[in-house]
C-alpha atoms as a PDB file:
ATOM      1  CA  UNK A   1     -15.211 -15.011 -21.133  1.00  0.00           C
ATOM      2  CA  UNK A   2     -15.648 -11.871 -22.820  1.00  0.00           C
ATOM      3  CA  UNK A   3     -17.678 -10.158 -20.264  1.00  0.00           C
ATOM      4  CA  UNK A   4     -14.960 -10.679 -17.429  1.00  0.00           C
ATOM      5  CA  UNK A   5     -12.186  -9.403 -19.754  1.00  0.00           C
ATOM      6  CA  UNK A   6     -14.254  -6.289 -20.217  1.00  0.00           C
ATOM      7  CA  UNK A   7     -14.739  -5.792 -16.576  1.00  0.00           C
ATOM      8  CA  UNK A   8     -11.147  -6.458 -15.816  1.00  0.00           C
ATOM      9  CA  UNK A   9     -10.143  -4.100 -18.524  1.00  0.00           C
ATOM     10  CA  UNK A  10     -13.021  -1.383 -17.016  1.00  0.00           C
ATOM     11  CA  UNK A  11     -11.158  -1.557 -13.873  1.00  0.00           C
ATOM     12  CA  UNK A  12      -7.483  -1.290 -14.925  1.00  0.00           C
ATOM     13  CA  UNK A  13      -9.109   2.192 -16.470  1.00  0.00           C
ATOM     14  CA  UNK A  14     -10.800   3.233 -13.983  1.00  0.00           C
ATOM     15  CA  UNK A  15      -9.283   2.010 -10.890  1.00  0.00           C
ATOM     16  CA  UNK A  16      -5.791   0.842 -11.305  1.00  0.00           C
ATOM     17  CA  UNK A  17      -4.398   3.264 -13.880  1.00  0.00           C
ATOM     18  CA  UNK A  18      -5.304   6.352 -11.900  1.00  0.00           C
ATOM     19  CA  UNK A  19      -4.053   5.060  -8.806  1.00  0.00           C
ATOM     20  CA  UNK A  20      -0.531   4.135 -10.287  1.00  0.00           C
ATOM     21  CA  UNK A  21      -0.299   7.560 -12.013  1.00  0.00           C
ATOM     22  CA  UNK A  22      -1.085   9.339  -8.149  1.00  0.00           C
ATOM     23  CA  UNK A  23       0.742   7.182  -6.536  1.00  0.00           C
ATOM     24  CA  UNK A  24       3.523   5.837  -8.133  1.00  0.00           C
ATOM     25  CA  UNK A  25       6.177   6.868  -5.394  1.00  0.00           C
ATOM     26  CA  UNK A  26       4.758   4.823  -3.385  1.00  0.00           C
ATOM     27  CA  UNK A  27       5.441   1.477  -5.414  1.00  0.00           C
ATOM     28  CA  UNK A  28       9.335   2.730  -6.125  1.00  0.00           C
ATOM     29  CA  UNK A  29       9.561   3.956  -1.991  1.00  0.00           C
ATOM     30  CA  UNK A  30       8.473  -0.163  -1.379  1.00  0.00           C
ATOM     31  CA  UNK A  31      10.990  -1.188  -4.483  1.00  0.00           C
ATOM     32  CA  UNK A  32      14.123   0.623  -2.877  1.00  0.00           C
ATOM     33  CA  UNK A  33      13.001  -0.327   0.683  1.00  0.00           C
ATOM     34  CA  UNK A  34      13.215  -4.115  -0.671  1.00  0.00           C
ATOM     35  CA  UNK A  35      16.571  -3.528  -2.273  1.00  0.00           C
ATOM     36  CA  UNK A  36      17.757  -2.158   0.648  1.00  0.00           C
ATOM     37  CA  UNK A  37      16.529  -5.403   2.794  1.00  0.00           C
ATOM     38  CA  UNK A  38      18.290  -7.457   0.639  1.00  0.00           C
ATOM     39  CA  UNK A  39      21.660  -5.683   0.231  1.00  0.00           C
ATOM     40  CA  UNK A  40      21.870  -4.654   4.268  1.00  0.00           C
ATOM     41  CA  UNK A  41      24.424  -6.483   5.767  1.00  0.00           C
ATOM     42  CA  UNK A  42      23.823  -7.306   9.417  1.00  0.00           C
ATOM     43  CA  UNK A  43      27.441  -7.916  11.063  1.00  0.00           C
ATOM     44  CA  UNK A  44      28.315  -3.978   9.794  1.00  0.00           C
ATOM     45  CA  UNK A  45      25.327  -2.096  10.539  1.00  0.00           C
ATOM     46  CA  UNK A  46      23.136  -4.374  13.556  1.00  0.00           C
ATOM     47  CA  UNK A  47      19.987  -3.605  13.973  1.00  0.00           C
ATOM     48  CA  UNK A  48      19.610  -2.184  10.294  1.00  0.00           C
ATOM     49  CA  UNK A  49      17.874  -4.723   8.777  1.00  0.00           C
ATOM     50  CA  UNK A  50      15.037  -5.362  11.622  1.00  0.00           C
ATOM     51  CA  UNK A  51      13.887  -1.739  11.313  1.00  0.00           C
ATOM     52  CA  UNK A  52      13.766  -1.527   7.818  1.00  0.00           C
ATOM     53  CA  UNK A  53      11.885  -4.549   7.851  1.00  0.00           C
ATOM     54  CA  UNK A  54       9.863  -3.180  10.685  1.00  0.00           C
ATOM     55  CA  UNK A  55       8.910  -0.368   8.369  1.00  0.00           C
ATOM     56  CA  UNK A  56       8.191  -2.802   4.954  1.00  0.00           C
ATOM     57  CA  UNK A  57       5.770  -4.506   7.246  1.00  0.00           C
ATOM     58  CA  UNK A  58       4.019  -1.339   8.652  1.00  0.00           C
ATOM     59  CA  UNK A  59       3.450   0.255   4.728  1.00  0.00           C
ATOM     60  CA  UNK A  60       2.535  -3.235   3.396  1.00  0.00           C
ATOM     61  CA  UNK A  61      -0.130  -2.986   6.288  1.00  0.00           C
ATOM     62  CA  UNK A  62      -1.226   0.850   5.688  1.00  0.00           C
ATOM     63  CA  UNK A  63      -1.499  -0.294   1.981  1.00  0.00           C
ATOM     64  CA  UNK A  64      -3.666  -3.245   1.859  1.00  0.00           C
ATOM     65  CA  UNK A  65      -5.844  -2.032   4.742  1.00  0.00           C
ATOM     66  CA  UNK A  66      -6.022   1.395   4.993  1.00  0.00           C
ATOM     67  CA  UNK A  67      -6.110   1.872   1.363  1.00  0.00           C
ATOM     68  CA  UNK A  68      -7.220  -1.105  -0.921  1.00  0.00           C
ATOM     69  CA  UNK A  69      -9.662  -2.451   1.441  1.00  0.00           C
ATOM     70  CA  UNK A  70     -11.193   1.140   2.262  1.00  0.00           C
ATOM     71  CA  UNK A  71     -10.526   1.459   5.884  1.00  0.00           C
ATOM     72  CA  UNK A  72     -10.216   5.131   5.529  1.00  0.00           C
ATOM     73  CA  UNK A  73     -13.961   5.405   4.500  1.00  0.00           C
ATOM     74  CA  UNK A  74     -15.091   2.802   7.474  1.00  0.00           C
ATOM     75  CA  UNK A  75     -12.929   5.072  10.076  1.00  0.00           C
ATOM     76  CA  UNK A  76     -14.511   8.474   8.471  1.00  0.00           C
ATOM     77  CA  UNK A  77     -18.098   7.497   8.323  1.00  0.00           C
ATOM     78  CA  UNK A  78     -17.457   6.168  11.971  1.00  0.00           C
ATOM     79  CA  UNK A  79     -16.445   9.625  13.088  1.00  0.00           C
ATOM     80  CA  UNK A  80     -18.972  10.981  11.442  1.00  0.00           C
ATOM     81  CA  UNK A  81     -21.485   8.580  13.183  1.00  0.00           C
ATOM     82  CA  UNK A  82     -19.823   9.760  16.134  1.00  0.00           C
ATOM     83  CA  UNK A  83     -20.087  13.650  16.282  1.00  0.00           C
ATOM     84  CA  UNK A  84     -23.871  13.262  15.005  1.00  0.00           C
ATOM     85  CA  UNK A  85     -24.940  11.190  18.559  1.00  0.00           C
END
């Protein structure tokens, strides 16, 4: 048990704590777009509260696979590939 607290705690270090300190606009841009979800009122502004929705879906998307499954790094070393043939 004490091994996979220490690699859980090596990770929060080394991964997780860096990227919140970069990023952290990103998590309160997501917060307020969520607030804003909830509070929009469809009978006064129509139409509001699909595109904002719209655009929770596309940065949930960019975030999971772009950046925490690495995407990025497949799609670069694929160019990369690409301009050496």
């Amino acid at each position: 048990m004490k091994k996979v607290w220490e690699k859980i705690k090596k990770w929060v270090v080394e991964t997780s704590l860096p990227w919140l300190k970069k990023e952290w606009m990103q998590i309160v841009n997501l917060l307020v777009l969520f607030i804003v979800y909830g509070v929009v009122n469809e009978a006064e502004n129509p139409g509001l509260s699909t595109i904002v929705g719209l655009w929770i879906f596309v940065l949930i998307i960019y975030y999971i696979f772009w950046k925490f499954f690495g995407l990025d790094k497949v799609v670069k070393s694929f160019k990369e590939q690409r301009k050496e043939k």
